[in-house]
C-alpha atoms as a PDB file:
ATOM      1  CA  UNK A   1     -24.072  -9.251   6.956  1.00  0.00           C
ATOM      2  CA  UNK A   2     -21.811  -8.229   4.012  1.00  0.00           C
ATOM      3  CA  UNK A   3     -18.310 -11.000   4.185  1.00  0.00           C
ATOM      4  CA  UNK A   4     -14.521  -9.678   4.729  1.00  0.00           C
ATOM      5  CA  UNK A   5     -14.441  -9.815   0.656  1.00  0.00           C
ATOM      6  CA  UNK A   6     -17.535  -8.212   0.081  1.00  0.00           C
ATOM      7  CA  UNK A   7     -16.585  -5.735   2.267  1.00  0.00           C
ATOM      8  CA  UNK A   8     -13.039  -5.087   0.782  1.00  0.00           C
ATOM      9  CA  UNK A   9     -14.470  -4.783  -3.301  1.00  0.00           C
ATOM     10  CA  UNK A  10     -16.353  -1.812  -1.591  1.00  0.00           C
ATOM     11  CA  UNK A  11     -14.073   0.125  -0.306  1.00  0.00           C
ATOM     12  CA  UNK A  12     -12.217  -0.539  -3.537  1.00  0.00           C
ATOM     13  CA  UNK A  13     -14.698   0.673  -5.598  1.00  0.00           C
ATOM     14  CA  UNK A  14     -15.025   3.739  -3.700  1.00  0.00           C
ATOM     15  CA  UNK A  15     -11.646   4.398  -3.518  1.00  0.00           C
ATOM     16  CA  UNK A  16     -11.152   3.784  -6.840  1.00  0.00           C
ATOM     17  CA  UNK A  17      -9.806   6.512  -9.014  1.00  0.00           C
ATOM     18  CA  UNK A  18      -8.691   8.263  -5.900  1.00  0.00           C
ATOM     19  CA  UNK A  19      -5.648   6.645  -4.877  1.00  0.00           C
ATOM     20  CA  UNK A  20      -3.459   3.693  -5.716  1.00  0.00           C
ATOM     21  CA  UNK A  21      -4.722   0.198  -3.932  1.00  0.00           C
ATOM     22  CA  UNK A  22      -2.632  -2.781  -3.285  1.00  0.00           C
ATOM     23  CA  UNK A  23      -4.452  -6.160  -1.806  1.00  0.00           C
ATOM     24  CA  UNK A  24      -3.392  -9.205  -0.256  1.00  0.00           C
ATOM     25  CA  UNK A  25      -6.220 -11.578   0.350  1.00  0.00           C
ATOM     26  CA  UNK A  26      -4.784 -13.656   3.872  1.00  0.00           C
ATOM     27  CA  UNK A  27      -4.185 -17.692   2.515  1.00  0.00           C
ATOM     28  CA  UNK A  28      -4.788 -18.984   6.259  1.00  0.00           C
ATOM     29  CA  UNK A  29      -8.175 -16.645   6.960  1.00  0.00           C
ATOM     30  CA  UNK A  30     -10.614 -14.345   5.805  1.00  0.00           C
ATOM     31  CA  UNK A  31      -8.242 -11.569   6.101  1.00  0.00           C
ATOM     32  CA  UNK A  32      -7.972  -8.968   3.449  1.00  0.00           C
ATOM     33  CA  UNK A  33      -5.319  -6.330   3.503  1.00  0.00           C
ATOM     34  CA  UNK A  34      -4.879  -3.229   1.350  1.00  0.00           C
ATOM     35  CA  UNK A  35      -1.988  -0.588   1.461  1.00  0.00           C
ATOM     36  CA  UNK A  36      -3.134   2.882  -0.228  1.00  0.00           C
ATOM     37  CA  UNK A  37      -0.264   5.071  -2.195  1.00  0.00           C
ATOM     38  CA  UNK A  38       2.156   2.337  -1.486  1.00  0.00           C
ATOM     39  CA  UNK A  39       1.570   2.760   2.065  1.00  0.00           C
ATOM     40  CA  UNK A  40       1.895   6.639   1.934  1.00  0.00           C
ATOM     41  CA  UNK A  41      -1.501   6.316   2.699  1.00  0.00           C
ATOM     42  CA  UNK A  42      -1.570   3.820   5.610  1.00  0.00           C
ATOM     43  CA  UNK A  43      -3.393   0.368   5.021  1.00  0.00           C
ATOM     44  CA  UNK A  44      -6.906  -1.023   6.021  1.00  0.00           C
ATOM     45  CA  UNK A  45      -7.019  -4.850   7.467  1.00  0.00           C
ATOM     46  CA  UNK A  46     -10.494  -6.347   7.380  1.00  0.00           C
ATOM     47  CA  UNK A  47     -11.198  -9.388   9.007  1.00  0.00           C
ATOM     48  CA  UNK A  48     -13.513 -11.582  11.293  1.00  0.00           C
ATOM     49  CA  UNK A  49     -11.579 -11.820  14.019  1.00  0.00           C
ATOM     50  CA  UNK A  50      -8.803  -9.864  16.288  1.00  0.00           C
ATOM     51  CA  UNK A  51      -5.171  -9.227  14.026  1.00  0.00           C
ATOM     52  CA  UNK A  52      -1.923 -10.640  15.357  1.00  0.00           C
ATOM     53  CA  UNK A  53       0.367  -9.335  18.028  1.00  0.00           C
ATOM     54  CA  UNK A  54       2.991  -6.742  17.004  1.00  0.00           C
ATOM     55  CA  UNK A  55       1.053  -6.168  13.392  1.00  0.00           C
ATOM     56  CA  UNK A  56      -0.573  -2.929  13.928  1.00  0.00           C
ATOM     57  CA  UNK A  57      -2.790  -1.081  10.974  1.00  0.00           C
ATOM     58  CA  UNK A  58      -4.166   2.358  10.905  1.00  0.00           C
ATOM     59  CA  UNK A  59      -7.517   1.503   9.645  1.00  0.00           C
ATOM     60  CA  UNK A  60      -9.068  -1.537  10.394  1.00  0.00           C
ATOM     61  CA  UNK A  61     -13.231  -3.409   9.658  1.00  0.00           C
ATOM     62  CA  UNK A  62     -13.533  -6.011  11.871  1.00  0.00           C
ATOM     63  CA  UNK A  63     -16.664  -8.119  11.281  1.00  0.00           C
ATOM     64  CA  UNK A  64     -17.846  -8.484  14.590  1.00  0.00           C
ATOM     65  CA  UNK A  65     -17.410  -5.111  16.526  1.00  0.00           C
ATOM     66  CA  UNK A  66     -20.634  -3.501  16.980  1.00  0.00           C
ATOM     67  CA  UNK A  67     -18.706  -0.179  18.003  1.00  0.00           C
ATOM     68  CA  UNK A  68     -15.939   2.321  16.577  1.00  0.00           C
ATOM     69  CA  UNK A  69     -12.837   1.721  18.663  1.00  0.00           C
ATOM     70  CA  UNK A  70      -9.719   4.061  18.815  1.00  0.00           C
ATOM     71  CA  UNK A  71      -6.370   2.382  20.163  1.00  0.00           C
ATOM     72  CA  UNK A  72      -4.194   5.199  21.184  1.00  0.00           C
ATOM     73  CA  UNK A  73      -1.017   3.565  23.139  1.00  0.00           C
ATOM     74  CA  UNK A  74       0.627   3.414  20.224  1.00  0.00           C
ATOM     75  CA  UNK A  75       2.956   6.607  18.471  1.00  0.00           C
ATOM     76  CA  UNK A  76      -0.214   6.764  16.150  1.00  0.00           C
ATOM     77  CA  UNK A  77      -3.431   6.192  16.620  1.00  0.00           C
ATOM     78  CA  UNK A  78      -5.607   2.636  14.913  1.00  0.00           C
ATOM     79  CA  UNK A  79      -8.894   3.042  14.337  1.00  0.00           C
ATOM     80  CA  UNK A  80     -11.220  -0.648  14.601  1.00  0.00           C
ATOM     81  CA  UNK A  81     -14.673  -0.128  12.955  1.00  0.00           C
ATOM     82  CA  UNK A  82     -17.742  -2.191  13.033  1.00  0.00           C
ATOM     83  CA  UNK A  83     -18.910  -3.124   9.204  1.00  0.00           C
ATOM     84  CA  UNK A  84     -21.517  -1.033   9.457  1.00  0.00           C
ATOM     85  CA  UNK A  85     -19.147   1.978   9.107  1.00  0.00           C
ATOM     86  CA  UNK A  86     -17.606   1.286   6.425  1.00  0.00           C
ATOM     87  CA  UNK A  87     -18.246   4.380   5.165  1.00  0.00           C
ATOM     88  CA  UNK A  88     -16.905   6.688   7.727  1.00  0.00           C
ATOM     89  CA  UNK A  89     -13.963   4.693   7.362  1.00  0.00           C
ATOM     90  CA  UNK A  90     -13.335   5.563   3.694  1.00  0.00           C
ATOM     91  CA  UNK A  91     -14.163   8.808   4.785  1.00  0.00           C
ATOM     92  CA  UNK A  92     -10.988   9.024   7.005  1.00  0.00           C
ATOM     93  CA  UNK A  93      -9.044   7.130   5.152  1.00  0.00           C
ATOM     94  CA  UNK A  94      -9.300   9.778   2.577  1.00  0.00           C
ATOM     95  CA  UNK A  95      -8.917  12.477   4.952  1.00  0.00           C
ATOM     96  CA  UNK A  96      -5.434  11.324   5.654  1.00  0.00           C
ATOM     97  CA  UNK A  97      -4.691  11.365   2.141  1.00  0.00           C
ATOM     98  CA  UNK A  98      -5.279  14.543   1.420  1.00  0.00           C
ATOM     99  CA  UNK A  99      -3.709  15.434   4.549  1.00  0.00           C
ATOM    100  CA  UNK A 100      -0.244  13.579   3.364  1.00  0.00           C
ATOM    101  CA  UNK A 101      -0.473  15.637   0.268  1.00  0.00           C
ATOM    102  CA  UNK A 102      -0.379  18.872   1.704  1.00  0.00           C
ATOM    103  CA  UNK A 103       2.537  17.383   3.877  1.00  0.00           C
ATOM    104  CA  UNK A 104       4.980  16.427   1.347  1.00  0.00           C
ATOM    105  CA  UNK A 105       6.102  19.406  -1.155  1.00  0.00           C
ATOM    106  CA  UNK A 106       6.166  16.564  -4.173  1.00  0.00           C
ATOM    107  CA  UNK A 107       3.730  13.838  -3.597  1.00  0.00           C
ATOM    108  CA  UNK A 108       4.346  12.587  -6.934  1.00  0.00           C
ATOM    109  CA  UNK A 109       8.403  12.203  -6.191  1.00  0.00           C
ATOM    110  CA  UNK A 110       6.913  10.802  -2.625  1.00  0.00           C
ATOM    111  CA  UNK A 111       4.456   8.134  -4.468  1.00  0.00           C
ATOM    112  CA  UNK A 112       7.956   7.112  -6.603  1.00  0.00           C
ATOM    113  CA  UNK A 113      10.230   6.738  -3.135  1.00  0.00           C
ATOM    114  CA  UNK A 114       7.888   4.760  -2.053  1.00  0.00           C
ATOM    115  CA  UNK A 115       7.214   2.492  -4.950  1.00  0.00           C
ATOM    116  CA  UNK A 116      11.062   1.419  -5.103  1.00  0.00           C
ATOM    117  CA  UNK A 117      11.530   1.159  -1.118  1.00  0.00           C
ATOM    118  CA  UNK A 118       8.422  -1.407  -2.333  1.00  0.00           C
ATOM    119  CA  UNK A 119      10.863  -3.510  -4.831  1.00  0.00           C
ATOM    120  CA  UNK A 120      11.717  -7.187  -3.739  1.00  0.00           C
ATOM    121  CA  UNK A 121      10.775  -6.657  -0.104  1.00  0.00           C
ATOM    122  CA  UNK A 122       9.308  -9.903   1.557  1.00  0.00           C
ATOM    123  CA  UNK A 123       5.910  -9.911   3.032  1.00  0.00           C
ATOM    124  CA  UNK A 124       3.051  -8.091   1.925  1.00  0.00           C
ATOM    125  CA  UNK A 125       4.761  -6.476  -1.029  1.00  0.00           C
ATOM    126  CA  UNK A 126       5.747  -9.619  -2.457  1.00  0.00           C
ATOM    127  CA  UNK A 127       2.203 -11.150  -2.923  1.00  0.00           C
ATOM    128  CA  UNK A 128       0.009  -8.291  -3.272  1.00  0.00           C
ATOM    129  CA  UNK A 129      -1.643  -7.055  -6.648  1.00  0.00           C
ATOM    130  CA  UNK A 130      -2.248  -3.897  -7.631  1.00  0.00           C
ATOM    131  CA  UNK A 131      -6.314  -3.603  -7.764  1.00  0.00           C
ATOM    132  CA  UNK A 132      -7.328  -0.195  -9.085  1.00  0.00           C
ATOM    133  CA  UNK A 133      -4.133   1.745 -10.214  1.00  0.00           C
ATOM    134  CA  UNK A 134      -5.993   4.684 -11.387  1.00  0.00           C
ATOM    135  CA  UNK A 135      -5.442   6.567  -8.720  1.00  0.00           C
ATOM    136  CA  UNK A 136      -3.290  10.156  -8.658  1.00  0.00           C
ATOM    137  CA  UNK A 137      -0.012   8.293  -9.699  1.00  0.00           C
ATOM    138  CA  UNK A 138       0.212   5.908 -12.943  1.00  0.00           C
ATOM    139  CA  UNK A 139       2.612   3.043 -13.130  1.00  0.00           C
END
């Protein structure tokens, strides 16, 4: 079975080209977290085990599921897929993407809004890199 990181340089590489990827790699487990269009298009956690209370992400690979789960009690709904579906998760993480971009009139100006509500916050934005940043918008 392919690891969290193994796992993660995947989907990068996939995605690659296609839209802007931040990562955090998780100090205190094998968590890996990436945020797509500075969060414009939602974020992915993989991991090996269940996430923490109150942290909720769209899209998430969770080592040892064996089946696609769909949380819907929240305002949107998180998807949980097995490894093995890694796939079908780029697939709809994509799908969301393009869906965003037919939402907003300027995606471009939306990309930018984004990128400075980004500046000096704590958390995530503060320790992630930016891993392919060839993606529809250039820094």
């Amino acid at each position: 079975m392919a690891t969290v990181k193994e796992i993660a340089a995947y989907v990068c590489d996939k995605l690659a080209g296609k839209v802007l990827i931040h990562r955090y790699d998780a100090y205190s487990t094998n968590s890996v977290y990436l945020k797509f269009d500075y969060g414009l298009g939602n974020s992915l956690r993989l991991s090996d085990h269940t996430g923490k209370a109150g942290l909720n992400y769209r899209f998430n690979i969770i080592t040892t599921l064996k089946s696609l789960g769909i949380e819907t009690s929240g305002e949107y709904p998180r998807f949980y897929y097995p490894p093995d579906m890694v796939d079908k998760a780029i697939a709809d993480i994509m799908e969301g993407i393009t869906e965003k971009h037919g939402r907003y009139r300027d995606y471009e100006k939306a990309l930018e809004t984004a990128r400075a509500r980004t500046k000096g916050e704590r958390g995530f934005w503060e320790q992630a890199r930016l891993v392919k940043g060839d993606g529809a918008w250039k820094e």
